[in-house]
N, C-alpha and C. Protein backbone atom coordinates (compact mmCIF):
# COMPACT_ATOMS: atom_id res chain seq x y z
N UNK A 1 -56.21 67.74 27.05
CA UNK A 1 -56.75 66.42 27.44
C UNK A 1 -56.56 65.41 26.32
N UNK A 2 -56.97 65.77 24.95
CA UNK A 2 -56.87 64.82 24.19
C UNK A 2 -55.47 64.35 23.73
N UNK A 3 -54.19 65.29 23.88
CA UNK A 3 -52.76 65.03 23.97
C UNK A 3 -52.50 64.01 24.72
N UNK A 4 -53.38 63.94 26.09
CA UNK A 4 -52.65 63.15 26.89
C UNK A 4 -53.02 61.90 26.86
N UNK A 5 -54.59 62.10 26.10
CA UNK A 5 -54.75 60.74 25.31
C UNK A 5 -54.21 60.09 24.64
N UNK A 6 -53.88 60.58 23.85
CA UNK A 6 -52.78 60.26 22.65
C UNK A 6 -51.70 59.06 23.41
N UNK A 7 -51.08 60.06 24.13
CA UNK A 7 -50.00 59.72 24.77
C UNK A 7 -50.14 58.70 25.18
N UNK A 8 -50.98 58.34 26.19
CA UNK A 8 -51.22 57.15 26.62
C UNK A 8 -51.63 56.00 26.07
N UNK A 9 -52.27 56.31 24.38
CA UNK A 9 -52.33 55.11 23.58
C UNK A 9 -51.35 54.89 23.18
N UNK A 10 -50.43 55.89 22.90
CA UNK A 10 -49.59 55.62 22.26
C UNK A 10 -48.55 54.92 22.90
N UNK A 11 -48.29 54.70 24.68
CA UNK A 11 -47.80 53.87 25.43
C UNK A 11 -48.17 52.76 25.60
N UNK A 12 -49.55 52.88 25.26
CA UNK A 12 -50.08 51.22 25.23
C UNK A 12 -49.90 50.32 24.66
N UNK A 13 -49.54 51.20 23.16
CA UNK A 13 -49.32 50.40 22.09
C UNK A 13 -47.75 49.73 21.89
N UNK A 14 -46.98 50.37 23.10
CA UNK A 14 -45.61 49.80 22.70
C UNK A 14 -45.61 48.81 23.66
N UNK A 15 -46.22 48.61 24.73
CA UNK A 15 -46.32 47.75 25.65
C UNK A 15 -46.39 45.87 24.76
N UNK A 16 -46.10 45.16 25.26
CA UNK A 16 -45.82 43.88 24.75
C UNK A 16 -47.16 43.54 25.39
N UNK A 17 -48.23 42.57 25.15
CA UNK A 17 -49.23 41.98 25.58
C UNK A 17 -48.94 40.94 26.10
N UNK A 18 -49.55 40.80 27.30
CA UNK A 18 -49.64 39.30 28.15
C UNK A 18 -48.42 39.29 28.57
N UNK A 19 -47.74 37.33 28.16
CA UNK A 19 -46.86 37.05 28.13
C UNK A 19 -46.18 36.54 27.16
N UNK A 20 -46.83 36.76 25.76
CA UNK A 20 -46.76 36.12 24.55
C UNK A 20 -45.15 36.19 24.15
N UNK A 21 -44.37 35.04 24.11
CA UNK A 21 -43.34 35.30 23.78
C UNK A 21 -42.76 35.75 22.44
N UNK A 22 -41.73 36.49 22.15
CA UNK A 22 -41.47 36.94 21.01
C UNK A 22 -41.38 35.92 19.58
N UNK A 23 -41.46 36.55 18.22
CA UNK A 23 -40.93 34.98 17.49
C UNK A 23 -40.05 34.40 17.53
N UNK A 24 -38.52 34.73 17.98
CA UNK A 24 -37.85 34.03 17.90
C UNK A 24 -37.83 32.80 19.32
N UNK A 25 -38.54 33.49 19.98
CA UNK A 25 -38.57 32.33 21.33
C UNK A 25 -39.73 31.13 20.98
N UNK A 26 -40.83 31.58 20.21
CA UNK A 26 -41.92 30.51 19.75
C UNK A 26 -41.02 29.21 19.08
N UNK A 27 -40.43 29.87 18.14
CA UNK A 27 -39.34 28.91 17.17
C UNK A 27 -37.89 27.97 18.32
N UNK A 28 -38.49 28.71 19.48
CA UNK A 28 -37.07 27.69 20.17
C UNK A 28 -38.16 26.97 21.28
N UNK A 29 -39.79 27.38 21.49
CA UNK A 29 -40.19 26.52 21.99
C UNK A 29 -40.64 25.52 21.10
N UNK A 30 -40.74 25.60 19.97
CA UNK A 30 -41.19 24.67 19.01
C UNK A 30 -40.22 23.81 18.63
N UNK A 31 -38.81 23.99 18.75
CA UNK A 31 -37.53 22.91 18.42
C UNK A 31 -37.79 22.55 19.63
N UNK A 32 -37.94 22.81 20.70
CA UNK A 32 -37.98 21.92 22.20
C UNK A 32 -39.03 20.80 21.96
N UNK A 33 -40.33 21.41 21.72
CA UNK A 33 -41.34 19.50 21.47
C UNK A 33 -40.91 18.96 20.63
N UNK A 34 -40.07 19.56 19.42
CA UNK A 34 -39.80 18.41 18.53
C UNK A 34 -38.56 17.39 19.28
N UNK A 35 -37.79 18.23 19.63
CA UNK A 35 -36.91 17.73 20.26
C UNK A 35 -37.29 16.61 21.33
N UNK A 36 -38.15 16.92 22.30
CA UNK A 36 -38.90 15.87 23.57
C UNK A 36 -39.69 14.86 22.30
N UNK A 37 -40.27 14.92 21.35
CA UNK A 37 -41.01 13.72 20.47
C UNK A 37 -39.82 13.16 20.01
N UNK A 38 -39.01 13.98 19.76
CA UNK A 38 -37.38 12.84 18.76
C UNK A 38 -37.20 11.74 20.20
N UNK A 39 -36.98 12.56 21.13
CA UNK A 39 -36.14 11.49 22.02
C UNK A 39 -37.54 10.73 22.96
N UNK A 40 -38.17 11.05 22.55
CA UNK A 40 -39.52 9.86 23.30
C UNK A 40 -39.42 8.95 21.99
N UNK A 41 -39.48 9.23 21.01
CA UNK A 41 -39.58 8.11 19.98
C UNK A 41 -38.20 7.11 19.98
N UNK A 42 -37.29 7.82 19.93
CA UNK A 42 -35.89 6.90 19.84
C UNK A 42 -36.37 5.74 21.37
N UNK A 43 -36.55 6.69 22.84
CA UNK A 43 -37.10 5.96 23.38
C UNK A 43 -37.27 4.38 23.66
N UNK A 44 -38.80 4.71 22.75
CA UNK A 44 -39.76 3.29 22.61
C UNK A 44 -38.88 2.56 21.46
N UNK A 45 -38.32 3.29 20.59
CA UNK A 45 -37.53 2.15 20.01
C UNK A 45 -36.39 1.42 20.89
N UNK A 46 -36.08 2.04 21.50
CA UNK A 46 -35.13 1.77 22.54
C UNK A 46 -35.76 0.20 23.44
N UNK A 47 -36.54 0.84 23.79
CA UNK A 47 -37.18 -0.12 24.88
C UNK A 47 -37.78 -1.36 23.79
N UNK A 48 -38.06 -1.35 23.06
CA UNK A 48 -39.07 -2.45 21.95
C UNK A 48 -37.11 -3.24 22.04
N UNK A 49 -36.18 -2.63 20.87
CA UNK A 49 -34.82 -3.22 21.01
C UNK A 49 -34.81 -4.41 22.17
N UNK A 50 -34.77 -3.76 23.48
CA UNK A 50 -34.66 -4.76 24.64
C UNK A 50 -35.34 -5.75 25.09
N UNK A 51 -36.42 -5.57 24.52
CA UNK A 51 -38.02 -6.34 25.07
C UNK A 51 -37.70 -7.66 24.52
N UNK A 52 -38.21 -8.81 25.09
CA UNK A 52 -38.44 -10.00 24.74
C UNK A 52 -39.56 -10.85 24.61
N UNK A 53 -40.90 -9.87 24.98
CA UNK A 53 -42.26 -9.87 25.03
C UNK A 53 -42.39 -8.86 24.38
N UNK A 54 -43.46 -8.56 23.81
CA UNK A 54 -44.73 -7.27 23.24
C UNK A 54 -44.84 -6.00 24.38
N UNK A 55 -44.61 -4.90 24.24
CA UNK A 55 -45.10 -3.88 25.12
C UNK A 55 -46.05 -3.07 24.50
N UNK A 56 -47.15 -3.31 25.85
CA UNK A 56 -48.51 -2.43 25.72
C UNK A 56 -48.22 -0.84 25.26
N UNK A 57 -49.06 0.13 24.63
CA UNK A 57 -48.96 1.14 23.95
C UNK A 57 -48.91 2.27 25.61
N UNK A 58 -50.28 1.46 26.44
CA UNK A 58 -50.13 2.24 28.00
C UNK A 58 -48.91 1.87 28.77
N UNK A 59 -48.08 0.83 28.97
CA UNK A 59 -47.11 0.52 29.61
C UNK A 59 -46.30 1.63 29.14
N UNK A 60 -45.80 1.62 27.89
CA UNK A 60 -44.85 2.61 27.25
C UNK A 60 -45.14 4.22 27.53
N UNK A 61 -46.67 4.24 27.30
CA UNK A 61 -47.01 5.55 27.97
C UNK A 61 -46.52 5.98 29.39
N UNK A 62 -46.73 5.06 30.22
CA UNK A 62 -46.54 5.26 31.74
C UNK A 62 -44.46 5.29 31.59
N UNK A 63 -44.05 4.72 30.99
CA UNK A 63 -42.86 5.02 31.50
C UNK A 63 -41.95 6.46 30.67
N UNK A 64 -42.35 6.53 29.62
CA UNK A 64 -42.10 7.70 29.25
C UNK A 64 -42.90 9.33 29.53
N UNK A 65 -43.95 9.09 30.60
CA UNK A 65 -44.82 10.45 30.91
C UNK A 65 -45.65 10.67 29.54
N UNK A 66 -45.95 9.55 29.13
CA UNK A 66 -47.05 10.09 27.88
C UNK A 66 -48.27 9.58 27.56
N UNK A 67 -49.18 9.88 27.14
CA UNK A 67 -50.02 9.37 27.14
C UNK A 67 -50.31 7.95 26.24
N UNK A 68 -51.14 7.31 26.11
CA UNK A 68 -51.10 6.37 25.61
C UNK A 68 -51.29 6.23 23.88
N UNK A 69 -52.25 7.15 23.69
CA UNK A 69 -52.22 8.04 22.70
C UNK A 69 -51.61 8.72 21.57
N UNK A 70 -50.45 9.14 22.29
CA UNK A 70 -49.47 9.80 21.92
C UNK A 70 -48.48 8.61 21.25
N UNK A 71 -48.57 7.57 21.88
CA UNK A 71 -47.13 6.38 22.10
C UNK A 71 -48.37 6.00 20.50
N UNK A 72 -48.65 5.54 20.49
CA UNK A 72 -49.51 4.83 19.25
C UNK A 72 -49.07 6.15 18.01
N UNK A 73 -49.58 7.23 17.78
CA UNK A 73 -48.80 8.20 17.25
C UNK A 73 -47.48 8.46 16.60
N UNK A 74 -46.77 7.90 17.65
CA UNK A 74 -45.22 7.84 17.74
C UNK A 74 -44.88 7.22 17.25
N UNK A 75 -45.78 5.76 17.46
CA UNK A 75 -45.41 4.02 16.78
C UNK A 75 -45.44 4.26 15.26
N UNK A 76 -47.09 4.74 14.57
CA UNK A 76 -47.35 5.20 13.38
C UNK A 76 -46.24 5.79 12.68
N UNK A 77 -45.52 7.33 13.10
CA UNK A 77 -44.84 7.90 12.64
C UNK A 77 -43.72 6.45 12.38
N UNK A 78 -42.63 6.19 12.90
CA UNK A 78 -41.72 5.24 13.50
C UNK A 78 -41.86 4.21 12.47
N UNK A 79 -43.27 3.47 12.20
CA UNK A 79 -43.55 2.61 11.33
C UNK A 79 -43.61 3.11 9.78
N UNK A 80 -44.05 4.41 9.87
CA UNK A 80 -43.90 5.10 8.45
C UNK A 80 -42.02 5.65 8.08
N UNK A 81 -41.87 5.59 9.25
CA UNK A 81 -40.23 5.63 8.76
C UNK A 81 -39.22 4.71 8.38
N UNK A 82 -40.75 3.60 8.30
CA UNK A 82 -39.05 2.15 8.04
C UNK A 82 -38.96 1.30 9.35
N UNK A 83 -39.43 1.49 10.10
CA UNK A 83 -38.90 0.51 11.52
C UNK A 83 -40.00 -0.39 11.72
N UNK A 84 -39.47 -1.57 11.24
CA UNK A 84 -40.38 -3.14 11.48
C UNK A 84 -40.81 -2.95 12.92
N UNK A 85 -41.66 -2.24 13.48
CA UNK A 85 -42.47 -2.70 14.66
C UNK A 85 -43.67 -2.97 14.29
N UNK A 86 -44.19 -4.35 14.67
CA UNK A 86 -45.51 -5.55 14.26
C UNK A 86 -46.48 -4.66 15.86
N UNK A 87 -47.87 -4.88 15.35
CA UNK A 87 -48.40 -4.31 16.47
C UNK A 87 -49.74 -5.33 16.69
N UNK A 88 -49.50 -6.01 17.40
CA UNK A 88 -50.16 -7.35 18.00
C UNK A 88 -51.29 -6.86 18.99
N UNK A 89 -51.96 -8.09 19.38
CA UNK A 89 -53.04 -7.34 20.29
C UNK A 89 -52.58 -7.51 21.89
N UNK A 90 -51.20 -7.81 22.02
CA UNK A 90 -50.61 -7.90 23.04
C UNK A 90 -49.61 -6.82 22.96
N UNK A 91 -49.30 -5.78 22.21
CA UNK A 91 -48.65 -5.26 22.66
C UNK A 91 -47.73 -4.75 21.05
N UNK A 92 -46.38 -4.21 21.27
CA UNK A 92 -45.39 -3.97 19.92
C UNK A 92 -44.57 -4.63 20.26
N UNK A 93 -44.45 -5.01 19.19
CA UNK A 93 -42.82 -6.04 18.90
C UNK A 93 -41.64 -5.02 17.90
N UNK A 94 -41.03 -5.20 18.22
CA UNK A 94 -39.56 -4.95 16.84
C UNK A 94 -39.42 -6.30 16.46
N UNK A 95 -39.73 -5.94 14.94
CA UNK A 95 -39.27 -7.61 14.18
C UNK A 95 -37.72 -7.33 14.07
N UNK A 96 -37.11 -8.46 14.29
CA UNK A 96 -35.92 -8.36 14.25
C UNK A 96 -35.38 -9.13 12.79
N UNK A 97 -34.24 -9.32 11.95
CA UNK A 97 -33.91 -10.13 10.65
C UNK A 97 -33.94 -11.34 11.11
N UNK A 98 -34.15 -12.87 10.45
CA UNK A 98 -34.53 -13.95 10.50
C UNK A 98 -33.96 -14.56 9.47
N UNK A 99 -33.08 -15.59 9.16
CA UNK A 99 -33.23 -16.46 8.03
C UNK A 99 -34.21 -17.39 8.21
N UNK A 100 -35.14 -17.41 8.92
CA UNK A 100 -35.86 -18.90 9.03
C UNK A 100 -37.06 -18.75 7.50
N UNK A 101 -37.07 -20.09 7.39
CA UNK A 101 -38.22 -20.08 6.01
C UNK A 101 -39.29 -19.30 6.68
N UNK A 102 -40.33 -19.27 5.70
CA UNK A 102 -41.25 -18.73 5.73
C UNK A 102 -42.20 -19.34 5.10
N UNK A 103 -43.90 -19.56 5.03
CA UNK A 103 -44.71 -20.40 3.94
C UNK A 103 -46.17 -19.56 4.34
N UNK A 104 -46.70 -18.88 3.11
CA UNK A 104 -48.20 -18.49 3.31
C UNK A 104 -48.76 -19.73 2.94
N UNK A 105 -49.76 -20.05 3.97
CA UNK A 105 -51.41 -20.80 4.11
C UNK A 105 -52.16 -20.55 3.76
N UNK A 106 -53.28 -20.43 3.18
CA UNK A 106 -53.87 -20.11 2.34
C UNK A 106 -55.11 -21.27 3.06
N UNK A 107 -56.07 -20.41 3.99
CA UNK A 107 -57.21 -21.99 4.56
C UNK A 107 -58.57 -21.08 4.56
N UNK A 108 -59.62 -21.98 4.82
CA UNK A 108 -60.75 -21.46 5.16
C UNK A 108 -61.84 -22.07 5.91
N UNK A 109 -62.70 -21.39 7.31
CA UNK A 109 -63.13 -22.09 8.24
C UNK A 109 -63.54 -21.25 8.98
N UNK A 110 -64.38 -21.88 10.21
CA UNK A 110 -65.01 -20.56 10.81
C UNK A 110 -64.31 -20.39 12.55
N UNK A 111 -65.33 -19.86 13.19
CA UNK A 111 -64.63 -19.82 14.70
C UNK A 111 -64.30 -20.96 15.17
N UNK A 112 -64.99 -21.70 15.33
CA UNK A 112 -64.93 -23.09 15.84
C UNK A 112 -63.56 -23.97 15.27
N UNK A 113 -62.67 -23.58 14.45
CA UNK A 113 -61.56 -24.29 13.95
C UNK A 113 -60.40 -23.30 14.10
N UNK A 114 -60.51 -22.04 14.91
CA UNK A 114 -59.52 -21.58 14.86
C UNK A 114 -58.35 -21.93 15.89
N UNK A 115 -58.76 -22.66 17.12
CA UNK A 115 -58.12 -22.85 17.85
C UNK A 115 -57.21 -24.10 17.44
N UNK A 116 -57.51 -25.29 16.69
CA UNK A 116 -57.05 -26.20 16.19
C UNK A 116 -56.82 -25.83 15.20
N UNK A 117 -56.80 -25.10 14.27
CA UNK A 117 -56.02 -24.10 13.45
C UNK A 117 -54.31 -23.93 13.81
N UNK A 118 -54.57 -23.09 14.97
CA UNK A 118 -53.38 -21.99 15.07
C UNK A 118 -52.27 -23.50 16.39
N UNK A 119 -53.16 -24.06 16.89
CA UNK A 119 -52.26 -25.46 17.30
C UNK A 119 -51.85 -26.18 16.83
N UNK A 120 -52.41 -26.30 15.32
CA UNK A 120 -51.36 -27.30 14.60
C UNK A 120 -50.55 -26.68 13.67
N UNK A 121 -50.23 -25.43 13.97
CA UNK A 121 -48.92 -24.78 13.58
C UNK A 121 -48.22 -24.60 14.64
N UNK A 122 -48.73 -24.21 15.61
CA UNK A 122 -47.30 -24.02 16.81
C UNK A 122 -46.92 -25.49 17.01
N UNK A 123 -47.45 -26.22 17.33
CA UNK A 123 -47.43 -27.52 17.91
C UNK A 123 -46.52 -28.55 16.49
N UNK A 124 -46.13 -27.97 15.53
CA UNK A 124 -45.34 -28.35 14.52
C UNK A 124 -44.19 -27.59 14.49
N UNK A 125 -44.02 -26.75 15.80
CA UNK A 125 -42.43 -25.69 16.02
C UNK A 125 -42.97 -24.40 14.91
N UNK A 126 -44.05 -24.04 14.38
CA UNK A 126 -44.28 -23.11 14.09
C UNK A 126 -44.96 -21.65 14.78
N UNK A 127 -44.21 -20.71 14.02
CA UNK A 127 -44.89 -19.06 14.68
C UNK A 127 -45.99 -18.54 13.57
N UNK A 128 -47.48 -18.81 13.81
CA UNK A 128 -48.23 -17.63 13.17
C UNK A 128 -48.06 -16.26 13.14
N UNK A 129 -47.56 -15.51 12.25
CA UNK A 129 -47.12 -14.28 12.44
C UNK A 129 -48.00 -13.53 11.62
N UNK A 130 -48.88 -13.82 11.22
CA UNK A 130 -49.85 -12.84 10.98
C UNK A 130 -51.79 -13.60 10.20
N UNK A 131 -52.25 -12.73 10.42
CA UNK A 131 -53.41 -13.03 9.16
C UNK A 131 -53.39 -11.97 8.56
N UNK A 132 -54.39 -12.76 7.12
CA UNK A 132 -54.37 -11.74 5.99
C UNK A 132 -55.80 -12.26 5.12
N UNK A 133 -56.67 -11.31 4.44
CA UNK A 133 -57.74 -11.08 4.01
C UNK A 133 -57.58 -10.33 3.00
N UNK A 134 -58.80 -10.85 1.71
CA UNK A 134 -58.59 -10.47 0.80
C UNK A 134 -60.33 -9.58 0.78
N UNK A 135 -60.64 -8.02 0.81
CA UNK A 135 -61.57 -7.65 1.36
C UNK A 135 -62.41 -6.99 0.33
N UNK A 136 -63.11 -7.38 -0.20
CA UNK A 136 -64.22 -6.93 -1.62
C UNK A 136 -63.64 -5.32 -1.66
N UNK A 137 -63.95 -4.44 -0.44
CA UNK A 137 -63.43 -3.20 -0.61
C UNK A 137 -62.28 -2.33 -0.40
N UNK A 138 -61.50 -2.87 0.53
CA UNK A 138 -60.70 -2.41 1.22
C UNK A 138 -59.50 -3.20 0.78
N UNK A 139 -59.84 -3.97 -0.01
CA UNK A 139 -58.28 -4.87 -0.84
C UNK A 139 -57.58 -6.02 0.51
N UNK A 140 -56.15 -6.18 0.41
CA UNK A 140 -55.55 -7.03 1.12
C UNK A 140 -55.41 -6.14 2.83
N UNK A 141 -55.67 -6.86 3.55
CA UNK A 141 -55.63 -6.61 4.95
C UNK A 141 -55.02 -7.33 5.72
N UNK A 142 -53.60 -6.87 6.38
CA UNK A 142 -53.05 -7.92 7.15
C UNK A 142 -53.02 -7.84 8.71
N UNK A 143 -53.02 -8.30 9.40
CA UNK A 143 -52.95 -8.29 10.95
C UNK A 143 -52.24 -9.12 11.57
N UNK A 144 -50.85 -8.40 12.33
CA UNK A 144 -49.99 -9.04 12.93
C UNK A 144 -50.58 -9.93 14.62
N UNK A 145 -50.05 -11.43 14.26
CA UNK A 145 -50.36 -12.03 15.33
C UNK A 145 -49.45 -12.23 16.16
N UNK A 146 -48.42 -13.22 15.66
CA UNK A 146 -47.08 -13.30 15.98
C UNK A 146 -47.37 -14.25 17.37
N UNK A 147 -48.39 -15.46 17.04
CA UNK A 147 -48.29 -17.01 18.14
C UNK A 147 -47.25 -17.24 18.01
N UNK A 148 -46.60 -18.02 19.12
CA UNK A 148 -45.57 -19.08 19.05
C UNK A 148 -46.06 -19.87 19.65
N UNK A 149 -46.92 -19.69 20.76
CA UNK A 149 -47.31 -21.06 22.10
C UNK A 149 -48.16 -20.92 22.57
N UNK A 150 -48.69 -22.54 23.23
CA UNK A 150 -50.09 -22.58 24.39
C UNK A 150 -50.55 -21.04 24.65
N UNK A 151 -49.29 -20.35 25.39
CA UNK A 151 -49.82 -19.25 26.19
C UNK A 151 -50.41 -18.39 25.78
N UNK A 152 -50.10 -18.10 24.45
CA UNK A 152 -50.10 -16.84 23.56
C UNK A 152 -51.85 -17.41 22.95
N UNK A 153 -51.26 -18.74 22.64
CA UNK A 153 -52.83 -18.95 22.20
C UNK A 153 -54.01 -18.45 22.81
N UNK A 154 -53.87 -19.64 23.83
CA UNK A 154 -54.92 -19.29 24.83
C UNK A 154 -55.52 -17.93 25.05
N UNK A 155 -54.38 -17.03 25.00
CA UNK A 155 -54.73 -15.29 25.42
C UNK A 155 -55.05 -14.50 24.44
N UNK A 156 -54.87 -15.16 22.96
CA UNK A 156 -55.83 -14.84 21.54
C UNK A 156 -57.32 -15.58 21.94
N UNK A 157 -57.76 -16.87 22.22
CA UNK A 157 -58.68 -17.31 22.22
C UNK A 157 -59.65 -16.90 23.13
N UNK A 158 -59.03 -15.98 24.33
CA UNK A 158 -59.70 -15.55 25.37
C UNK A 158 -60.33 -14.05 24.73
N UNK A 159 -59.38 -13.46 24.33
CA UNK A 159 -59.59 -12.15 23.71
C UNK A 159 -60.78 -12.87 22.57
N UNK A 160 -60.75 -13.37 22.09
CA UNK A 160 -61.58 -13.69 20.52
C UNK A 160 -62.90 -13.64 21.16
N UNK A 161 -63.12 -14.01 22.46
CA UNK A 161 -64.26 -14.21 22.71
C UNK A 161 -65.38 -13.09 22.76
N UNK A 162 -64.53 -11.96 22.96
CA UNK A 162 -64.94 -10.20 23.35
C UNK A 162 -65.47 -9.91 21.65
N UNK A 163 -64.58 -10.44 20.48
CA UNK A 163 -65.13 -10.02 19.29
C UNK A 163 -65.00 -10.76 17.93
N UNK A 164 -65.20 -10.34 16.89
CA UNK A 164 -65.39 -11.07 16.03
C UNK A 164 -63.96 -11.45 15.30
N UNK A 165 -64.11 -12.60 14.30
CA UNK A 165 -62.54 -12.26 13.53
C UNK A 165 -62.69 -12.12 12.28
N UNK A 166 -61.29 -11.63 11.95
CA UNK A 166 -61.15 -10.92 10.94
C UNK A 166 -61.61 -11.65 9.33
N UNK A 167 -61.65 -12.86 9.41
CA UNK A 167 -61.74 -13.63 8.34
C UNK A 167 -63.53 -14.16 8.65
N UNK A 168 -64.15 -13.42 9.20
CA UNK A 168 -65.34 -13.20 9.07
C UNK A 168 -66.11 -12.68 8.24
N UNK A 169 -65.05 -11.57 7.87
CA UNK A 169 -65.95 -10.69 6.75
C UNK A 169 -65.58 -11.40 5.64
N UNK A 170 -64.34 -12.55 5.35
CA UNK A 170 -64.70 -13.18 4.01
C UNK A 170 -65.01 -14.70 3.74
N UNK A 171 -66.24 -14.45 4.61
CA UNK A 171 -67.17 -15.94 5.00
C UNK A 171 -65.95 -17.14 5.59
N UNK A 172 -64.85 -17.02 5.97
CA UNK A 172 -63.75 -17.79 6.11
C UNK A 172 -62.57 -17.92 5.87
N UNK A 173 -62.35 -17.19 4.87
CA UNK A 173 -61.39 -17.21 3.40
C UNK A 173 -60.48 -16.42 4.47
N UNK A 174 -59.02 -16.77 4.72
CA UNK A 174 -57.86 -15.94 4.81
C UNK A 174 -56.76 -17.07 4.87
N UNK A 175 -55.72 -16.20 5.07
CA UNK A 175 -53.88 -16.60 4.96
C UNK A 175 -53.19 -16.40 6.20
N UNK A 176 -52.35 -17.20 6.22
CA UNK A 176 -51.36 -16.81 7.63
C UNK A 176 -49.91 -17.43 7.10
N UNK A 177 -49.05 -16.18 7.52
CA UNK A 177 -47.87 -16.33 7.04
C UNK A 177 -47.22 -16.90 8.48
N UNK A 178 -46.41 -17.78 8.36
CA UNK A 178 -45.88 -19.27 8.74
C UNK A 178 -44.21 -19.30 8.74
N UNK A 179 -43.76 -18.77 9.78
CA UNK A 179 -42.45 -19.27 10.14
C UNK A 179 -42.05 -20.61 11.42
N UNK A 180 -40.84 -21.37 10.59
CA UNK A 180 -40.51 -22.16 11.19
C UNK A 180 -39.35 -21.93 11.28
N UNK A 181 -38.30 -23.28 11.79
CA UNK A 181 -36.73 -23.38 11.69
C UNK A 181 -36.56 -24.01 10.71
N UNK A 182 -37.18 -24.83 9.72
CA UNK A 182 -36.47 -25.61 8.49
C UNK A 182 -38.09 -25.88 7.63
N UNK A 183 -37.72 -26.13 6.04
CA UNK A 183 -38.73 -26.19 5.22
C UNK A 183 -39.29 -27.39 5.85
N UNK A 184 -39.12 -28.64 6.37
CA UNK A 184 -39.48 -30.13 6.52
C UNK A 184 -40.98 -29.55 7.72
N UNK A 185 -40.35 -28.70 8.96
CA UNK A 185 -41.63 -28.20 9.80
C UNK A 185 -42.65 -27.55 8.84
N UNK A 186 -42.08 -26.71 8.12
CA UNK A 186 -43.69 -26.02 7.05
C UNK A 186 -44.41 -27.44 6.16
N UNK A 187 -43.70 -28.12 5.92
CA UNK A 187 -44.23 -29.10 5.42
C UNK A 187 -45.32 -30.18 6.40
N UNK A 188 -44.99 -30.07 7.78
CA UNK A 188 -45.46 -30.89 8.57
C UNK A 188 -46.77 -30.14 9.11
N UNK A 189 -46.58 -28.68 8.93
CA UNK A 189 -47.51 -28.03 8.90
C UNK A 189 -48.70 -27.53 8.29
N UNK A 190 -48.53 -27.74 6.89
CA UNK A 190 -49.10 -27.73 5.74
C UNK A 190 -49.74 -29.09 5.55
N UNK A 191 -49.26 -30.45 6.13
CA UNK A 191 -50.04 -31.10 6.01
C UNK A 191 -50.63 -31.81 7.16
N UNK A 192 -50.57 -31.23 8.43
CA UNK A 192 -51.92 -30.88 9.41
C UNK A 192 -52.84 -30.01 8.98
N UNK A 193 -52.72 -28.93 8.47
CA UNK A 193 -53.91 -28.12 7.94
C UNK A 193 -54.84 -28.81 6.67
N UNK A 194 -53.90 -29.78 6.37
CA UNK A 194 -54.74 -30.46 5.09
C UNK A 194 -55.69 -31.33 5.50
N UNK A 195 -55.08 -32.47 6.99
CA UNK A 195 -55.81 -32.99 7.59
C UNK A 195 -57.31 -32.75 8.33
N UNK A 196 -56.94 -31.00 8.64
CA UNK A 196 -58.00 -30.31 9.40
C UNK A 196 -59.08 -30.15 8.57
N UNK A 197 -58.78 -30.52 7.19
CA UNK A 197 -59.71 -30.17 5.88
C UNK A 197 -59.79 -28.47 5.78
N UNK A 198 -59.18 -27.86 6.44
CA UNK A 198 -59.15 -26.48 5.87
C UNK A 198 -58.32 -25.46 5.01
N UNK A 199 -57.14 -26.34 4.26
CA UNK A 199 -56.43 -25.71 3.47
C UNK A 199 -56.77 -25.78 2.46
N UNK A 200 -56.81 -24.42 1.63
CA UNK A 200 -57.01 -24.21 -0.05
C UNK A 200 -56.15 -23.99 -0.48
């Protein structure tokens, strides 16, 4: 009896468990997700390339089968690799190369001036393309805006209403970097903000 015990552990034991695949098959399911993340990421770069608007992190999700989650993930990685994608509250952009000037602002003011703020830069042919804060703890903080127009405004000013802004936490104090088509618009712009009394 106890032989045949034996025996039978000893069949048990050669038996493979479950369905656990062997190692060399783990290692070829594991080049497969990397493989499905390489080409979901090329992807969204793909699609950002074509875009002429901002795409939502869920839009991108829905067309690639991924979660939304995941696409933000992807963006991170993507952005840590070197690829200028700006991430707005409308969505990702691919910055594309530009010769146009450029001019940091340097203003300070509260809610109530931001809207006549950010209009007398577009409304001078200028793009707000970002804010920036200088933060007792957390050092320089920038946040891509990337206005060009009414529309865009408006749909920052609507959103603003849900929460606070960023140049809150330094009683007013921030920067916005300022592209135009020629130095004469930054100039025309720079001195509407002077008018607004809010440039330092």
């Amino acid at each position: 009896m106890a032989t045949v015990l034996r025996s039978h552990e000893a069949a048990h034991r050669g038996r493979p468990r479950g369905n656990k695949p062997a190692v060399g098959q783990q290692e070829e399911h594991r080049e497969d997700r990397e493989m499905d993340a390489s080409e979901r990421r090329q992807a969204i770069l793909d699609r950002l390339q074509e875009a002429d608007t901002p795409l939502a992190a869920a839009w991108l999700g829905e067309q690639l089968g991924a979660s939304r989650q995941i696409v933000v993930g992807d963006v991170a990685l993507l952005r840590a690799a070197g690829h200028a994608i700006r991430a707005t509250n409308r969505g990702y952009v691919l910055a594309r190369p530009t010769s146009r000037p450029r001019r940091v602002f340097h203003v300070q003011h509260g809610r109530d001036q931001v809207a006549a703020e950010l209009a007398a830069i577009i409304d001078a042919g200028g793009t707000a393309l970002d804010t920036i804060i200088e933060h007792r703890l957390y050092g320089q903080i920038t946040v891509d805006l990337l206005i060009h127009n009414h529309t865009e405004l408006d749909l920052f000013l609507e959103r603003m209403t849900e929460s606070s802004t960023l140049s809150e936490l330094t009683n007013g104090w921030h920067a916005h970097t300022v592209e135009a088509d020629s130095e004469a618009q930054l100039n025309t712009i720079e001195s509407r903000l002077s008018e607004l009394g809010i440039l330092r």
